[in-house]
Protein backbone atom coordinates (compact mmCIF):
# COMPACT_ATOMS: atom_id res chain seq x y z
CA UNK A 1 -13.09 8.92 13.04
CA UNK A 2 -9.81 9.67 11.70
CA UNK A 3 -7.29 6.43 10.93
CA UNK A 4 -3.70 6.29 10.99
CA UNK A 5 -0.68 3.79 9.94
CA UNK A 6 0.57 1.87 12.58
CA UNK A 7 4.11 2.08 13.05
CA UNK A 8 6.52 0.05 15.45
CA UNK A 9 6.01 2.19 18.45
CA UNK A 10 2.07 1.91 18.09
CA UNK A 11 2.96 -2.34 19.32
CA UNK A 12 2.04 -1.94 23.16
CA UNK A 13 -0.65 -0.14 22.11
CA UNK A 14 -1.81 -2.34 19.60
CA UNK A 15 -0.95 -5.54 21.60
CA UNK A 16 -3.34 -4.55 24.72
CA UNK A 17 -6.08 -3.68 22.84
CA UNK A 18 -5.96 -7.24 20.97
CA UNK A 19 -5.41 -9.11 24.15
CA UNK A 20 -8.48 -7.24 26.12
CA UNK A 21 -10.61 -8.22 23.16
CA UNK A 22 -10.33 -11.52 22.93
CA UNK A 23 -10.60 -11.62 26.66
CA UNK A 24 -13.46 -10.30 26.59
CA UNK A 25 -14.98 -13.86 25.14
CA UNK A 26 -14.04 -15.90 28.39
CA UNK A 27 -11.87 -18.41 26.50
CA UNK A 28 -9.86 -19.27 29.88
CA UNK A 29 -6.39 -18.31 30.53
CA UNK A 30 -4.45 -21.60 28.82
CA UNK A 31 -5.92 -19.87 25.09
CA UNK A 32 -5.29 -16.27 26.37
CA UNK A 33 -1.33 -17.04 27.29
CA UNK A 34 -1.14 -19.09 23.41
CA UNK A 35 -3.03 -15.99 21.92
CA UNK A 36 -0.23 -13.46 23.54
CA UNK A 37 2.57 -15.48 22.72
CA UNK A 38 1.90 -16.41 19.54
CA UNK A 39 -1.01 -14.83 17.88
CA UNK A 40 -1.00 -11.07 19.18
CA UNK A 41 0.29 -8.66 16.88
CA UNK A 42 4.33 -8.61 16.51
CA UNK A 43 6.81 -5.64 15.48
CA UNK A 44 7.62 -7.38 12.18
CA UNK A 45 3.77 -8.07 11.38
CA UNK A 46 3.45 -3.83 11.64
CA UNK A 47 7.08 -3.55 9.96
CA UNK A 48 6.15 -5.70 6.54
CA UNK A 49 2.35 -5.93 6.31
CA UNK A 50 -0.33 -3.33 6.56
CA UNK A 51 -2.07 -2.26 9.71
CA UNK A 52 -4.27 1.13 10.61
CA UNK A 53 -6.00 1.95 14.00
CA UNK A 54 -8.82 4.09 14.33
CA UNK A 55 -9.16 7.35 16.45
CA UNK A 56 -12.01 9.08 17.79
CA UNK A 57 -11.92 12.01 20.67
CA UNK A 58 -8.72 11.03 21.66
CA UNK A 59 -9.36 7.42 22.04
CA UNK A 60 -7.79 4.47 20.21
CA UNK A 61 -11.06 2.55 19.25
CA UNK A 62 -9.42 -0.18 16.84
CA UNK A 63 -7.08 -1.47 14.31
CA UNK A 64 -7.15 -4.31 11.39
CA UNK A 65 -4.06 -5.88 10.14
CA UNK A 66 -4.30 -7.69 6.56
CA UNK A 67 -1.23 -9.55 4.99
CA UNK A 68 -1.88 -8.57 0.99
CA UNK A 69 -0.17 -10.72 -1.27
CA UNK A 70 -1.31 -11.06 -5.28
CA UNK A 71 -3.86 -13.28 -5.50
CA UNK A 72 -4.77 -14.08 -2.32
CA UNK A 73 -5.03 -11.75 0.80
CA UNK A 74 -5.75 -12.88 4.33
CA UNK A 75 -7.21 -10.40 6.95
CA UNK A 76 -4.97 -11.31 10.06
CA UNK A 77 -6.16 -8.55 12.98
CA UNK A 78 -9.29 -6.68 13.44
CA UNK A 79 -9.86 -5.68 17.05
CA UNK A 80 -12.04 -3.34 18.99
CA UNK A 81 -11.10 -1.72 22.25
CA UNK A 82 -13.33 -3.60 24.69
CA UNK A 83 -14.99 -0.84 25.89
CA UNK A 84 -16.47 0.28 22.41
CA UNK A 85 -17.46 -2.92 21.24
CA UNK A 86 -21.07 -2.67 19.90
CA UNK A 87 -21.16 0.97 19.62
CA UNK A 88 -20.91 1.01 16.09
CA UNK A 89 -16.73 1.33 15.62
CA UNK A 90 -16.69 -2.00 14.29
CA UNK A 91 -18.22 -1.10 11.01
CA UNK A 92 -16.57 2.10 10.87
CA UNK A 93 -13.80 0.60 11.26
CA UNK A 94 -14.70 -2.37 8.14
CA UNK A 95 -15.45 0.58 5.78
CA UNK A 96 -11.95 2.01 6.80
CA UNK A 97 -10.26 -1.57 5.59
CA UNK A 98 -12.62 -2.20 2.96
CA UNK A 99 -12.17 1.00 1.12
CA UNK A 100 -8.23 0.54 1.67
CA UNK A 101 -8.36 -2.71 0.05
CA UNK A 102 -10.27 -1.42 -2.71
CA UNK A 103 -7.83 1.31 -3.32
CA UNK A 104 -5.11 -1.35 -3.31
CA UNK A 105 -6.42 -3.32 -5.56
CA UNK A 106 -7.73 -6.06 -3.55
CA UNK A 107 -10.73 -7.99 -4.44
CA UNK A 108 -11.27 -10.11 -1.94
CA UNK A 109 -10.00 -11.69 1.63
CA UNK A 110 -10.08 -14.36 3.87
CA UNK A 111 -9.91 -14.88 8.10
CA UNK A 112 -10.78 -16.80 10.44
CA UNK A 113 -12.52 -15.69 13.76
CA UNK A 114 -14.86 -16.76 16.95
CA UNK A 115 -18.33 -18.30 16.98
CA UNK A 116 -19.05 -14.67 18.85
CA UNK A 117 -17.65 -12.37 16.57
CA UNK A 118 -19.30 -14.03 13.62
CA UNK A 119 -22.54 -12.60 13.51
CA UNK A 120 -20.86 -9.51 13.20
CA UNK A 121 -19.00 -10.62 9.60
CA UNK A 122 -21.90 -11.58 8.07
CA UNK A 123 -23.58 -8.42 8.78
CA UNK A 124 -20.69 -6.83 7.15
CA UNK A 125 -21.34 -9.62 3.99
CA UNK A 126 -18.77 -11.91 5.06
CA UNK A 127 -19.82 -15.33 3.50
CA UNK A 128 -19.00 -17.88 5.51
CA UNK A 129 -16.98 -20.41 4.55
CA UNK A 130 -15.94 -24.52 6.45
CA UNK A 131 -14.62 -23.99 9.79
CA UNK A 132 -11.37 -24.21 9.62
CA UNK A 133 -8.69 -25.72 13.38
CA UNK A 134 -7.57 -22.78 15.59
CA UNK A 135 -4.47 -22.77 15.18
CA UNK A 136 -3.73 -22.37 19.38
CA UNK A 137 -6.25 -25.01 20.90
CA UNK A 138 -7.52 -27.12 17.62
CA UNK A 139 -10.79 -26.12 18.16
CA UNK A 140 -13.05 -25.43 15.05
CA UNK A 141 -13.66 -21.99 14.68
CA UNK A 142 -15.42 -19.65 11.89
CA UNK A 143 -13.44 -19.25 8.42
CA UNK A 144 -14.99 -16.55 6.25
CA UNK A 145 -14.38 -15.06 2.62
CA UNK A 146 -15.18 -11.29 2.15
CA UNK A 147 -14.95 -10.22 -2.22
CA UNK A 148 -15.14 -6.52 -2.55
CA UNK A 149 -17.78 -4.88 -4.86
């Protein structure tokens, strides 16, 4: 799997794959218009904070998007294409932003995500943390801390 920067003309891209993934969890069309308008990834998130996809045979299987500041970082996208979801990508895909982090000088990160996709984190050693209000719908959803060893 090879991974590459995303760059402003990757946003389409980038944007479809997000939206078909959190489709994918049946949270009804009312969340899934609020997640596109203000929660998908945006041309100035790509432009100012860090974001890779991953690629393998030709396919777009991924990206994560982290906003790295000192002291605290917060891990704001991590997708998988809908059709490669438990395949194995998403862990490949992990090791790709955990080694980046660690090569930044990052020690640790927070995020929030779904009741669904949380198994997944704390196979990855996620701890998980107090739920913490979506944002779109005010529903209480998992927050989880990842420290880098």
């Amino acid at each position: 799997m090879k991974f590459y920067k995303a760059k402003t003309f990757d946003l389409n891209m980038l944007r479809e794959i997000a939206y078909e993934s959190e489709k994918i969890w049946d949270v009804g069309e009312n969340f899934m218009d609020v997640f596109d308008d203000k929660y998908n990834i945006t041309e100035e998130f790509i432009e100012k904070e860090h974001v890779f996809y991953g690629v393998d045979k030709n396919e777009v299987i991924g990206f994560w998007g982290i906003k790295a500041q000192e002291g605290f970082s917060e891990l704001v996208y991590f997708y998988i294409d809908h059709r490669w979801i438990n395949q194995g990508y998403g862990r490949k895909i992990w090791e790709h932003l955990v080694s980046w982090s660690k090569d930044q000088g990052i020690q640790e990160f927070t995020f929030i995500t779904s009741d669904r996709a949380a198994k997944f984190y704390k196979k990855m050693g996620a701890t998980l943390m107090e739920g913490k209000k979506s944002p779109s719908d005010e529903r209480e959803v998992p927050y989880f801390h990842y420290r880098i060893t």
